[in-house]
N, C-alpha and C. Protein backbone atom coordinates (compact mmCIF):
# COMPACT_ATOMS: atom_id res chain seq x y z
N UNK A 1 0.82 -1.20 0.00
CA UNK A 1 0.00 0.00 0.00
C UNK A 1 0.86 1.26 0.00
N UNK A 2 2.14 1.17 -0.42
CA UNK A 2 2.77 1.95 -0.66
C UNK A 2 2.25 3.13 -1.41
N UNK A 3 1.22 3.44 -1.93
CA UNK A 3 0.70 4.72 -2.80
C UNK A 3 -0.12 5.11 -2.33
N UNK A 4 -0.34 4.37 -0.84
CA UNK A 4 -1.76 5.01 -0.21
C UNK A 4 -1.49 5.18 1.21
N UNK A 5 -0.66 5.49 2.23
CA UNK A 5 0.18 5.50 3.06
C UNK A 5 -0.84 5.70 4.18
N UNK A 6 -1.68 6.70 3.82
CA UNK A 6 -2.74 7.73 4.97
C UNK A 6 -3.56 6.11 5.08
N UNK A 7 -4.22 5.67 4.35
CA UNK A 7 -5.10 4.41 4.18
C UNK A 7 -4.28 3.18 4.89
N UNK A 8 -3.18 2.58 4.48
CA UNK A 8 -2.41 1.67 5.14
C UNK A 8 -2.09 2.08 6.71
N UNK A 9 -2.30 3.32 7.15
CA UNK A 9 -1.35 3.26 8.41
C UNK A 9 -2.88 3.26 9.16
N UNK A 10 -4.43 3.41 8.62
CA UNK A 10 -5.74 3.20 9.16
C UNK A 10 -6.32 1.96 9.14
N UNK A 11 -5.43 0.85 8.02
CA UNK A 11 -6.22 0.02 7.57
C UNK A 11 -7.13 -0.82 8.52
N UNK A 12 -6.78 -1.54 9.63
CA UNK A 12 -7.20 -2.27 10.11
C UNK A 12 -8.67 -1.15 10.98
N UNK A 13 -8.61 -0.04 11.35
CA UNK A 13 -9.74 0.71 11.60
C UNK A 13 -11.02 0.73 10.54
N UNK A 14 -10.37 1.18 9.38
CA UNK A 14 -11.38 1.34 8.28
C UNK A 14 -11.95 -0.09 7.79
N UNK A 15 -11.37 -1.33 7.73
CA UNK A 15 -11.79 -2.71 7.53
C UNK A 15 -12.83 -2.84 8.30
N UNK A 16 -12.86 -2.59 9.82
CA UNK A 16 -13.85 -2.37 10.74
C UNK A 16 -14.68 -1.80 10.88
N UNK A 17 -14.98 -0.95 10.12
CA UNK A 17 -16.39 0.11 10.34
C UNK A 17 -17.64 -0.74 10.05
N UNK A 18 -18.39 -0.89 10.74
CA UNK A 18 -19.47 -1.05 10.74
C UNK A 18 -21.05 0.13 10.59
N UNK A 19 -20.90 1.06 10.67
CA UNK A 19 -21.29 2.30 10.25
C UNK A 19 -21.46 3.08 9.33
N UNK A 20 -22.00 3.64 8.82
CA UNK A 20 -21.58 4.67 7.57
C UNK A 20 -20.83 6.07 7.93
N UNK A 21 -20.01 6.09 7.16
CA UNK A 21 -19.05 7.32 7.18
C UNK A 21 -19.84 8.62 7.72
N UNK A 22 -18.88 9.44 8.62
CA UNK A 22 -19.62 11.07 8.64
C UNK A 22 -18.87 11.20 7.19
N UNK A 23 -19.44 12.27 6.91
CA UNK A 23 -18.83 13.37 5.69
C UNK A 23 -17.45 13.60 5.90
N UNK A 24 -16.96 14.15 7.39
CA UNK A 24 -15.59 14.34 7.34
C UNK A 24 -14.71 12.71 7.39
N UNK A 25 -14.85 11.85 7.99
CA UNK A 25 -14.39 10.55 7.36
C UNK A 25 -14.25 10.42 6.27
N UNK A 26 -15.41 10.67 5.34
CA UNK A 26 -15.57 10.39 4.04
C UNK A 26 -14.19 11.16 3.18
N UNK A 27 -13.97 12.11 3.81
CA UNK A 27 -13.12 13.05 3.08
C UNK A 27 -11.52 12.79 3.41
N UNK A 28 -11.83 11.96 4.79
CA UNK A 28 -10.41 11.92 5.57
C UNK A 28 -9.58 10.66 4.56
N UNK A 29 -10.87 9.48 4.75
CA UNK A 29 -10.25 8.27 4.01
C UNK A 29 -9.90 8.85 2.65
N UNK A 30 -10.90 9.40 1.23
CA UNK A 30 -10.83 9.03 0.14
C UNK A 30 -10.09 10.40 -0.47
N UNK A 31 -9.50 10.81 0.48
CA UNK A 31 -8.93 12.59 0.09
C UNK A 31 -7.05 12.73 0.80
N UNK A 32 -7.51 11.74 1.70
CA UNK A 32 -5.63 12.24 2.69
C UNK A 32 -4.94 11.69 1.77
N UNK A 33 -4.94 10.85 1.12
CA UNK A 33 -3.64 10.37 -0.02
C UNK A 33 -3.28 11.39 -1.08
N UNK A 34 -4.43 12.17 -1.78
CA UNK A 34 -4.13 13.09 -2.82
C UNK A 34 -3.61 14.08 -2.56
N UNK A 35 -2.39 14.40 -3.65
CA UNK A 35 -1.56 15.31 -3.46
C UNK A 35 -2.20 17.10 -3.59
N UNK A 36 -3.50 16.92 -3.89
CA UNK A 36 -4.57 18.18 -3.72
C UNK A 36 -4.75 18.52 -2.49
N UNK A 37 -5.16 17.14 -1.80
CA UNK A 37 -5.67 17.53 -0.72
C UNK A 37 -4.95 18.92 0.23
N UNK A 38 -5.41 19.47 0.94
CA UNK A 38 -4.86 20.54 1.94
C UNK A 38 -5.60 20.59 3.00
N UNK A 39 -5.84 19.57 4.23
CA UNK A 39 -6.40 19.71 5.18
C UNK A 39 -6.53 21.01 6.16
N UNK A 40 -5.29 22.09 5.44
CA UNK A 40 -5.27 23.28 6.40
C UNK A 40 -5.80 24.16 6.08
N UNK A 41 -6.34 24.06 4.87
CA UNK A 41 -7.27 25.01 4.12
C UNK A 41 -8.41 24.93 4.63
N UNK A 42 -9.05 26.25 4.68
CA UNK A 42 -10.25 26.24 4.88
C UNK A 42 -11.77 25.41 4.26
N UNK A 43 -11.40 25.89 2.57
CA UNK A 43 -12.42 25.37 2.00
C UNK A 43 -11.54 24.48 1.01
N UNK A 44 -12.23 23.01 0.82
CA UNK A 44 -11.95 22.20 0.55
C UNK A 44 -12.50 21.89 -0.52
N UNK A 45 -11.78 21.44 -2.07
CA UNK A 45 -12.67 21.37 -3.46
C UNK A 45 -12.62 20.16 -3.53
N UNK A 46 -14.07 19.57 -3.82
CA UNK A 46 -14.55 18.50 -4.38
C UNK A 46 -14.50 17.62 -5.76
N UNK A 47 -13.31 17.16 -5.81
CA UNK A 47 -13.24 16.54 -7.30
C UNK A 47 -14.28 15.44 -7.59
N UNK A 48 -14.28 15.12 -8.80
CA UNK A 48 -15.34 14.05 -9.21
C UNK A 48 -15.17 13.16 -8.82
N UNK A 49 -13.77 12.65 -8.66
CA UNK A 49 -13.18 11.17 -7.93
C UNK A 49 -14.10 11.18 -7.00
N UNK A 50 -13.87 11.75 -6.12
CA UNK A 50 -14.27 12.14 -4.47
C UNK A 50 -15.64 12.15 -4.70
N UNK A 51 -16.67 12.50 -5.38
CA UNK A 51 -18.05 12.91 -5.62
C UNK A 51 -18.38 11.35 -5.49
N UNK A 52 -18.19 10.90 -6.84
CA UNK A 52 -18.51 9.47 -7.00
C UNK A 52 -18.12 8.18 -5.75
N UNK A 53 -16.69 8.38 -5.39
CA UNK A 53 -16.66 7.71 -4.37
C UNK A 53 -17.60 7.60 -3.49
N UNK A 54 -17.89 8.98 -2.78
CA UNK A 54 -18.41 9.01 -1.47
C UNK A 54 -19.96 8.61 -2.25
N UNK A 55 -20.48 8.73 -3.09
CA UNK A 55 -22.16 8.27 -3.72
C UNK A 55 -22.03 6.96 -3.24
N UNK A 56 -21.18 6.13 -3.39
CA UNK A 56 -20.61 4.74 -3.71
C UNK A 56 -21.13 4.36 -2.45
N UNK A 57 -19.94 4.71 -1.70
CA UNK A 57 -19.94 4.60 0.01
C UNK A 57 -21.07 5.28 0.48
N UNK A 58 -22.22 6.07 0.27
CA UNK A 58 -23.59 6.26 0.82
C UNK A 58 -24.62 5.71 0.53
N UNK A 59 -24.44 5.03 -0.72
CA UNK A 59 -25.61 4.17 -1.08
C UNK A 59 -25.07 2.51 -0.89
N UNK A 60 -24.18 2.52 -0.46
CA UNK A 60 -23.56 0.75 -0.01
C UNK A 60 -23.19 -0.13 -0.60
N UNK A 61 -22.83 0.41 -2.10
CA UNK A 61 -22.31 -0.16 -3.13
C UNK A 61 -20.63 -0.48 -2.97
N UNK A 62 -20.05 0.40 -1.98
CA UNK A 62 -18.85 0.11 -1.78
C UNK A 62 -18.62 0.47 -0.43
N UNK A 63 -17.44 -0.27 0.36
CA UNK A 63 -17.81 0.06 1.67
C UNK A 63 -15.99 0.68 2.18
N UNK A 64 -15.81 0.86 3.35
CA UNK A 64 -14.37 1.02 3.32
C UNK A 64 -13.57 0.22 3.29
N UNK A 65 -14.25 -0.81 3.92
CA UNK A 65 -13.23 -2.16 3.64
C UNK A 65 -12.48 -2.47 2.54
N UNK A 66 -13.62 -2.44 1.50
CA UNK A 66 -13.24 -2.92 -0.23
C UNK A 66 -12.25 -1.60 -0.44
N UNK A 67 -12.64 -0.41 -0.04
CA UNK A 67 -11.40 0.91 -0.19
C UNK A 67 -10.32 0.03 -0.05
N UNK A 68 -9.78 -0.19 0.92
CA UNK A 68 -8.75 -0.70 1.73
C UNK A 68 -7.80 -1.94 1.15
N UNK A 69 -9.07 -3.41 1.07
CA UNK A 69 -8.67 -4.09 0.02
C UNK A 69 -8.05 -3.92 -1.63
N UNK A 70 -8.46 -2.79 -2.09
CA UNK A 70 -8.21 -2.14 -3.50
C UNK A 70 -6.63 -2.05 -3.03
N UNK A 71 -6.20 -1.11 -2.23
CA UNK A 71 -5.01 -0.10 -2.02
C UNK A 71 -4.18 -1.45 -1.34
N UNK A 72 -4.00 -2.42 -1.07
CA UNK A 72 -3.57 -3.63 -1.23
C UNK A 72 -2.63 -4.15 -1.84
């Protein structure tokens, strides 16, 4: 998981969720790897990646686990 570092050093947390993501989870998991990201910024832009993902992960089509398994 070398290309996904933020994800590997959570993995065994995020395998575990039993819950659905808050919004800021949502952003923490499928956003801390990208080199866009800027957690210190105030306002935070929404790429399509990120759009679609998180649809994915709210309607239960994909969960974090399978995130996790992917980056593998």
């Amino acid at each position: 998981m070398c290309s996904f570092p933020h994800i590997a050093e959570r993995a065994d947390h995020l395998s575990a969720l039993t819950t659905p993501l808050t919004p800021d989870e949502a952003v923490e998991l499928l956003c801390s790897d990208c080199p866009f990201y800027h957690p210190d910024r105030e306002e935070q832009l929404e790429c399509g990646s990120f759009l679609i993902l998180k649809r994915l992960l709210e309607r239960g089509v994909l969960t974090p686990a399978q995130i996790v398994a992917v980056c593998r």
